[in-house]
Protein backbone atom coordinates (compact mmCIF):
# COMPACT_ATOMS: atom_id res chain seq x y z
CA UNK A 1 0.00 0.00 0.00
CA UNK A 2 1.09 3.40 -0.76
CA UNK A 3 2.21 6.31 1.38
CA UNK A 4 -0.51 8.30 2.68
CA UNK A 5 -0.27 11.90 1.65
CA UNK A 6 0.62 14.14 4.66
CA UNK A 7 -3.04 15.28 5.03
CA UNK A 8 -4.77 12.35 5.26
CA UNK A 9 -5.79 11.10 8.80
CA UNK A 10 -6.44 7.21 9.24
CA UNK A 11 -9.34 6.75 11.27
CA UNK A 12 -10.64 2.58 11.09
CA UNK A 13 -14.41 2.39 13.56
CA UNK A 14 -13.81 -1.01 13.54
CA UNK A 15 -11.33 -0.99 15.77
CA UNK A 16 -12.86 0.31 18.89
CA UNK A 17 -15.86 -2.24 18.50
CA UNK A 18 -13.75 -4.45 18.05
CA UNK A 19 -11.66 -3.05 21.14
CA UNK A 20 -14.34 -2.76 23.37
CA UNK A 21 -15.68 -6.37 22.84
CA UNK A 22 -12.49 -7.46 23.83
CA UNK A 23 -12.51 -5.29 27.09
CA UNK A 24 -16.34 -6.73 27.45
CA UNK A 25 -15.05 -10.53 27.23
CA UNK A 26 -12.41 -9.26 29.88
CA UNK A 27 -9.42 -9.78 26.91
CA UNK A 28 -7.88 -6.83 26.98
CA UNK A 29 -6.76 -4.40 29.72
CA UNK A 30 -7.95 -0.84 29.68
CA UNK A 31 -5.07 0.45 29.07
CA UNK A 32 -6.60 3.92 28.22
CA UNK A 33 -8.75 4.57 31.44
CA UNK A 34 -5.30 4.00 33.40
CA UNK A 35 -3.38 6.47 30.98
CA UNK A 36 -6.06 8.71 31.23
CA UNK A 37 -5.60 9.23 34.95
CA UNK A 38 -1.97 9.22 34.93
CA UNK A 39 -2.22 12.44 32.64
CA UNK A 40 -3.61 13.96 35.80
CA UNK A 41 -0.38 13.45 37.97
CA UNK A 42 2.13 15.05 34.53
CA UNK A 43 3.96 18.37 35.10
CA UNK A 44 7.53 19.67 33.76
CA UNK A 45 9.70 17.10 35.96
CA UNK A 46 7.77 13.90 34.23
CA UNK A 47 8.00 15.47 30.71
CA UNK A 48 12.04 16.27 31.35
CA UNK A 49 12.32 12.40 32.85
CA UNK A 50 11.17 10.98 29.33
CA UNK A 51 12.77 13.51 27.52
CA UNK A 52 16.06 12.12 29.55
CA UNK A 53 15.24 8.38 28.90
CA UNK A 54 15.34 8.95 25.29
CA UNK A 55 17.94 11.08 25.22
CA UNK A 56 19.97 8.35 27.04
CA UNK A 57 18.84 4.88 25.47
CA UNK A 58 19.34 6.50 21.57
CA UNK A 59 22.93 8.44 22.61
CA UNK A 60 21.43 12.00 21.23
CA UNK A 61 21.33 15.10 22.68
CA UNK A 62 18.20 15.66 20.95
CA UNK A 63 15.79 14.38 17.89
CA UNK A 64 16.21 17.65 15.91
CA UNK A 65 15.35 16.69 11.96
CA UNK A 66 14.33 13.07 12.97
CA UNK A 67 11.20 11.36 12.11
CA UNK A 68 10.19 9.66 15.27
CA UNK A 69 7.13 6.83 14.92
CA UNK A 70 5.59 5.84 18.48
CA UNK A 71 3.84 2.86 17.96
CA UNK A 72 1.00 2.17 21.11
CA UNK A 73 1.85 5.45 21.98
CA UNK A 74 -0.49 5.09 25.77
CA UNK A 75 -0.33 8.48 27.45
CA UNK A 76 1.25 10.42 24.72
CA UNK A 77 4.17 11.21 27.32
CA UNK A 78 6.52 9.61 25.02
CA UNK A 79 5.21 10.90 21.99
CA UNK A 80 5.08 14.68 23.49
CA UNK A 81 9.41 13.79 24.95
CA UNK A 82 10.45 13.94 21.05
CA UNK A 83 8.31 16.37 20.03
CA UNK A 84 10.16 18.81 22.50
CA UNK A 85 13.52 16.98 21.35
CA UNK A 86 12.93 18.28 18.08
CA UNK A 87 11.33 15.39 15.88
CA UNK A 88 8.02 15.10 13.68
CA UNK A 89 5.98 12.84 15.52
CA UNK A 90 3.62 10.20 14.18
CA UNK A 91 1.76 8.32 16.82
CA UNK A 92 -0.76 6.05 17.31
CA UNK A 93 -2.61 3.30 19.38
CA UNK A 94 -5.44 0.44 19.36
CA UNK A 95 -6.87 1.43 22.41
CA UNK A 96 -9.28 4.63 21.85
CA UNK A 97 -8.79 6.48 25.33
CA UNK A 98 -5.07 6.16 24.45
CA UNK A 99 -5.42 8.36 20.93
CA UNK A 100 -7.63 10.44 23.16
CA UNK A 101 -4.67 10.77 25.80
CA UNK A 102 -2.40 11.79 23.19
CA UNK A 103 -4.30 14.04 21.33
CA UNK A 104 -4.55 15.82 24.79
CA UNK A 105 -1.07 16.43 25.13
CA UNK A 106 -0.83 17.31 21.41
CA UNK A 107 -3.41 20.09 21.73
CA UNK A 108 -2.44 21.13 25.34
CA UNK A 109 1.43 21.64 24.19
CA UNK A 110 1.24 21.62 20.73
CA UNK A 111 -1.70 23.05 19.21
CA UNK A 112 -2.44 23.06 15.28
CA UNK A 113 1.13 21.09 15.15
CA UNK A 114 1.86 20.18 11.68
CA UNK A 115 4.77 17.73 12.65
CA UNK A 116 3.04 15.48 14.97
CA UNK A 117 -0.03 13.13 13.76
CA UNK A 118 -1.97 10.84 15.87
CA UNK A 119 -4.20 8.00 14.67
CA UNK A 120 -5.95 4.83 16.05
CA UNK A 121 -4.46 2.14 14.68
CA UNK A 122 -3.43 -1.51 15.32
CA UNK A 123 0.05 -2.47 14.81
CA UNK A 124 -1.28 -6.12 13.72
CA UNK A 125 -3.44 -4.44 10.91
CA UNK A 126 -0.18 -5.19 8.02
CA UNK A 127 -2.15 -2.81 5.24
CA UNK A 128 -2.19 0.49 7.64
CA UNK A 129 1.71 -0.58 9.05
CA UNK A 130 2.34 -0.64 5.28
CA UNK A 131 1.06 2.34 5.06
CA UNK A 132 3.38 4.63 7.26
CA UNK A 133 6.86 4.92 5.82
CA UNK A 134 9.67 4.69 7.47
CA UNK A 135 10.96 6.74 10.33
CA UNK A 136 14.42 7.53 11.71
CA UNK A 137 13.06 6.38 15.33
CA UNK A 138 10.56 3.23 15.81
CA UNK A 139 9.56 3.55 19.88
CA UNK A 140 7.34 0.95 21.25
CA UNK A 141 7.79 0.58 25.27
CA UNK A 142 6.14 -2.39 26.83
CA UNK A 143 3.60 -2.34 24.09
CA UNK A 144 4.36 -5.34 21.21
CA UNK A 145 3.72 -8.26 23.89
CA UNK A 146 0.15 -7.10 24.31
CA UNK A 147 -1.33 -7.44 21.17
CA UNK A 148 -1.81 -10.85 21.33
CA UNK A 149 0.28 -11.41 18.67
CA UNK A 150 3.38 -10.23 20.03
CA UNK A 151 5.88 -12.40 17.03
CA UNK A 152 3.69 -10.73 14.65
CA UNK A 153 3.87 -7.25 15.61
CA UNK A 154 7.63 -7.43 16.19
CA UNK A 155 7.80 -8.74 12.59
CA UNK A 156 5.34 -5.54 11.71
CA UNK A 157 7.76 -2.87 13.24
CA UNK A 158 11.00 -3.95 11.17
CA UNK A 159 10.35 -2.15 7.43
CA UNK A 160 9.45 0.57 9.50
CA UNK A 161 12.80 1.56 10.19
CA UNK A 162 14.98 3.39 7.91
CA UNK A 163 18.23 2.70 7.07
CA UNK A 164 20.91 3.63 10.06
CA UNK A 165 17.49 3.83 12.02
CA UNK A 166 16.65 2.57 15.12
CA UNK A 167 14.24 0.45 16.69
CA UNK A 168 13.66 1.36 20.26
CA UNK A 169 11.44 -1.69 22.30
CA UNK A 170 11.04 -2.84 25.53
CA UNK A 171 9.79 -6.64 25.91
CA UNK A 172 8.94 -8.18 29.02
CA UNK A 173 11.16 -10.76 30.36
CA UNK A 174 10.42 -14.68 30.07
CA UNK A 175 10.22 -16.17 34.08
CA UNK A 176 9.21 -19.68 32.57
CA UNK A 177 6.17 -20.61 35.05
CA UNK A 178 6.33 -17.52 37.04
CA UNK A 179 5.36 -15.31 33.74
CA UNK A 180 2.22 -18.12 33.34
CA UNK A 181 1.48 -17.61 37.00
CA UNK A 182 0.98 -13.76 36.23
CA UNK A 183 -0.81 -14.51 32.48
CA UNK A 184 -3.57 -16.14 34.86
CA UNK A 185 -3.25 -13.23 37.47
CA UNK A 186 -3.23 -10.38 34.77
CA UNK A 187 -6.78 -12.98 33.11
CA UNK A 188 -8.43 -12.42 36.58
CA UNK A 189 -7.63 -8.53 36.72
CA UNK A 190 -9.27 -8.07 33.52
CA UNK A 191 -12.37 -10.32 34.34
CA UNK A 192 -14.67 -7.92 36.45
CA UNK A 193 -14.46 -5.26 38.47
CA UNK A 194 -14.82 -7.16 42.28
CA UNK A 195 -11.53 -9.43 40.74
CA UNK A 196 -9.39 -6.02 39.72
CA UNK A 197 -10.06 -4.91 43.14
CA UNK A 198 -9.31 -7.64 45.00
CA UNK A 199 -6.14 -8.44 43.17
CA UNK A 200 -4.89 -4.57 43.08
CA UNK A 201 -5.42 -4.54 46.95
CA UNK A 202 -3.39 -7.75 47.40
CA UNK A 203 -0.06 -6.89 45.17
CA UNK A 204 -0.24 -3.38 46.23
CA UNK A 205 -0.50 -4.16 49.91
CA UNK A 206 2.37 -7.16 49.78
CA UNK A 207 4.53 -5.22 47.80
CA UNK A 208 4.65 -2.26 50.03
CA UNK A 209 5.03 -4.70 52.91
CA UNK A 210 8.25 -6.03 51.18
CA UNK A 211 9.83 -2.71 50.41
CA UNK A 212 8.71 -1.17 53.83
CA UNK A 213 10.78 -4.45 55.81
CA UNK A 214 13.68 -4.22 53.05
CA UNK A 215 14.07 -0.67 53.70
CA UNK A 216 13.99 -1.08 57.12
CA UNK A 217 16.63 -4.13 56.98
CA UNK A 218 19.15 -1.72 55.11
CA UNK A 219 17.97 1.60 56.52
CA UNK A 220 17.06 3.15 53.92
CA UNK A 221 14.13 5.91 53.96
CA UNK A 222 10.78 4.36 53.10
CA UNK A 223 9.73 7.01 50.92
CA UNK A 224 12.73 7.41 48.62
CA UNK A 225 11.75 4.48 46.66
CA UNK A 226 8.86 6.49 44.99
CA UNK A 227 10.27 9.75 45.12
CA UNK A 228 12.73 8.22 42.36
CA UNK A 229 10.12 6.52 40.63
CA UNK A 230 8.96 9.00 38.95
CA UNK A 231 12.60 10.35 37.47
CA UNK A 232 12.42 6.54 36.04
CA UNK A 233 10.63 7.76 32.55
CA UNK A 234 8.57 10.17 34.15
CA UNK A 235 6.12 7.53 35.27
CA UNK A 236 3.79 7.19 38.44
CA UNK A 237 4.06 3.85 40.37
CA UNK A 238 0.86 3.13 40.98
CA UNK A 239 -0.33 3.76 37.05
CA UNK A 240 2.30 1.44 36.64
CA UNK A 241 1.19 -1.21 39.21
CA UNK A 242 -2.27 -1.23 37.31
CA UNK A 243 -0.71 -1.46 34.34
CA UNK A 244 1.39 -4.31 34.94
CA UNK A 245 -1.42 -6.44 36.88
CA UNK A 246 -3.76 -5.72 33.91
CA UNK A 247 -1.21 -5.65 31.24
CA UNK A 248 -3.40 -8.74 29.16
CA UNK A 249 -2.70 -10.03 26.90
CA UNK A 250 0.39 -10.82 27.84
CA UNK A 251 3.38 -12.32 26.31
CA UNK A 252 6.98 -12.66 27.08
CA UNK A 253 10.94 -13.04 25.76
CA UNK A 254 14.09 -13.83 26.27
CA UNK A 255 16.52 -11.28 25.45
CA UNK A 256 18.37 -13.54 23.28
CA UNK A 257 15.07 -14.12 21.58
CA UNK A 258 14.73 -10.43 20.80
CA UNK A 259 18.22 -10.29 19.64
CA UNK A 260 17.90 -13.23 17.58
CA UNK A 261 15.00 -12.39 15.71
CA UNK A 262 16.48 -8.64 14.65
CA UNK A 263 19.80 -9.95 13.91
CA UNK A 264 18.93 -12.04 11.48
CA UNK A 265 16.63 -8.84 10.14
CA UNK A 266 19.10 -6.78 9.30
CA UNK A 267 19.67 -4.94 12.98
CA UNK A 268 22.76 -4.07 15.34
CA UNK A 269 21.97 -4.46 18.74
CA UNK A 270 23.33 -0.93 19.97
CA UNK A 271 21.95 -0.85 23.67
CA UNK A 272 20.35 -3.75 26.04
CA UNK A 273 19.28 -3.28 30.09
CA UNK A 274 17.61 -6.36 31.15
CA UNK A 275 15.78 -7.13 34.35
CA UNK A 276 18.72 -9.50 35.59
CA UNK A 277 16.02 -12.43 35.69
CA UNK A 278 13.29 -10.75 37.68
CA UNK A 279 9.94 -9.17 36.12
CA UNK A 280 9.56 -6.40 34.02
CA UNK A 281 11.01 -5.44 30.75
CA UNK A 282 13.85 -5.89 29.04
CA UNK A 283 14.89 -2.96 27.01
CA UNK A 284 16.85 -2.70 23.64
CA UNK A 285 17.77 -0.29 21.30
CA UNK A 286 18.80 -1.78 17.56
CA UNK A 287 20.17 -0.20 14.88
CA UNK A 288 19.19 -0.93 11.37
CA UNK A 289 21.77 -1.51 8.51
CA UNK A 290 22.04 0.97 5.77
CA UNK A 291 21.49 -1.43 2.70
CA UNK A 292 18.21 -2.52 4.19
């Protein structure tokens, strides 16, 4: 399919019935409603933490010139980073409260912005991915493994890097039977509303157990932990707890997986921080060759 021309706007109703059926048959996270209230909690020092984390992972000092593709784009926090950094920005996202999150930020910073687009789109859907071009910068943090097609989508995101681009994604870690244990825990979040309380009330209450006695052991202050959260990407710890217990579907990877499968695609890996074996996600920056 063809290059859209620079006016045009993809806009697909299908998706969101087809979203919210999923979120009906208790699928499919809301990621949106969670973004939605994080964009409550965002000032300047959240914005400048982002802008620092990509700043950091791609080794620039800014994006100036650069065509920067988000891909699930969530908040828009991301999205909004490398539009101050200096690049065009095209994002977009399957989940309808999420293009409403980011067109937020787009109109509250950037109003009438010519260089940044955002659409509702699925990364799965290979005539719209076909669609977009290629960018300098492909971004997709802790997004690909919840599609629910996770091999596909990072298939989807190679021929949208240019050559001597690079592919920034974050994947989350493969625990063997303890990622299955959470699959079925993240299934029961997303079921009903009695199970997403019941289960948020549990992790949040035994994890702050286990820091408060940790911190404690090694006298450290209790509350330090989530002062620095938030200079970690410019995210908010609990958005991030319900994000992670209802982050369905959910899919995982080992970080020689990841490598693998871009390797033999044509990439350099350039940058990897993994989760030394615990949970979370593995992050990697590749680089793509310049005959590709």
């Amino acid at each position: 399919m063809a290059v859209r021309n620079e006016k045009q706007t993809y806009d697909d109703p299908s998706l969101s019935e087809r979203h919210a059926a999923e979120i009906a048959r208790g699928e499919r996270f809301t990621f949106g409603s969670n973004w939605a209230s994080f964009l409550e909690t965002l000032d300047e020092a959240r914005i400048r933490s982002a802008e620092e984390s990509l700043r950091s992972m791609l080794g620039v000092s800014d994006l100036t010139g650069r065509r920067f593709l988000d891909v699930g784009s969530g908040s828009g926090l991301f999205s909004l980073a490398a539009r101050r950094l200096g690049a065009s920005v095209h994002s977009f996202d399957y989940d309808p409260q999420s293009v409403a999150c980011t067109r937020t930020l787009r109109e509250r910073f950037f109003p009438n912005d010519d260089a940044w687009r955002v659409e509702h789109g699925s990364v799965l859907d290979h005539e719209y991915v076909a669609s977009l071009g290629r960018f300098d910068v492909v971004y997709s943090w802790g997004v690909l493994h919840h599609t629910g097609e996770m091999w596909t989508a990072l298939q989807h995101v190679v021929d949208l890097v240019a050559p001597n681009g690079s592919l920034f994604i974050a994947i989350y870690n493969d625990q063997g039977a303890w990622s299955e244990r959470w699959r079925r825990i993240k299934r029961v979040y997303c079921s009903g509303a009695v199970q997403r309380a019941i289960v948020l009330g549990a992790y949040l209450g035994i994890t702050t157990a286990r820091n408060l006695v940790a911190d404690v052991v090694w006298l450290r202050n209790p509350l330090a932990r989530y002062r620095e959260y938030r200079q970690n990407r410019g995210m908010s710890h609990l958005h991030d707890a319900k994000d992670w217990l209802g982050g369905y579907p959910f899919e995982v990877a080992k970080p020689e997986e990841i490598f693998e499968f871009y390797e033999r695609r044509g990439f350099r890996l350039t940058k990897l921080v993994t989760q030394r074996g615990t949970v979370g996600c593995n992050e990697f920056v590749f680089t793509r060759a310049s005959d590709a």
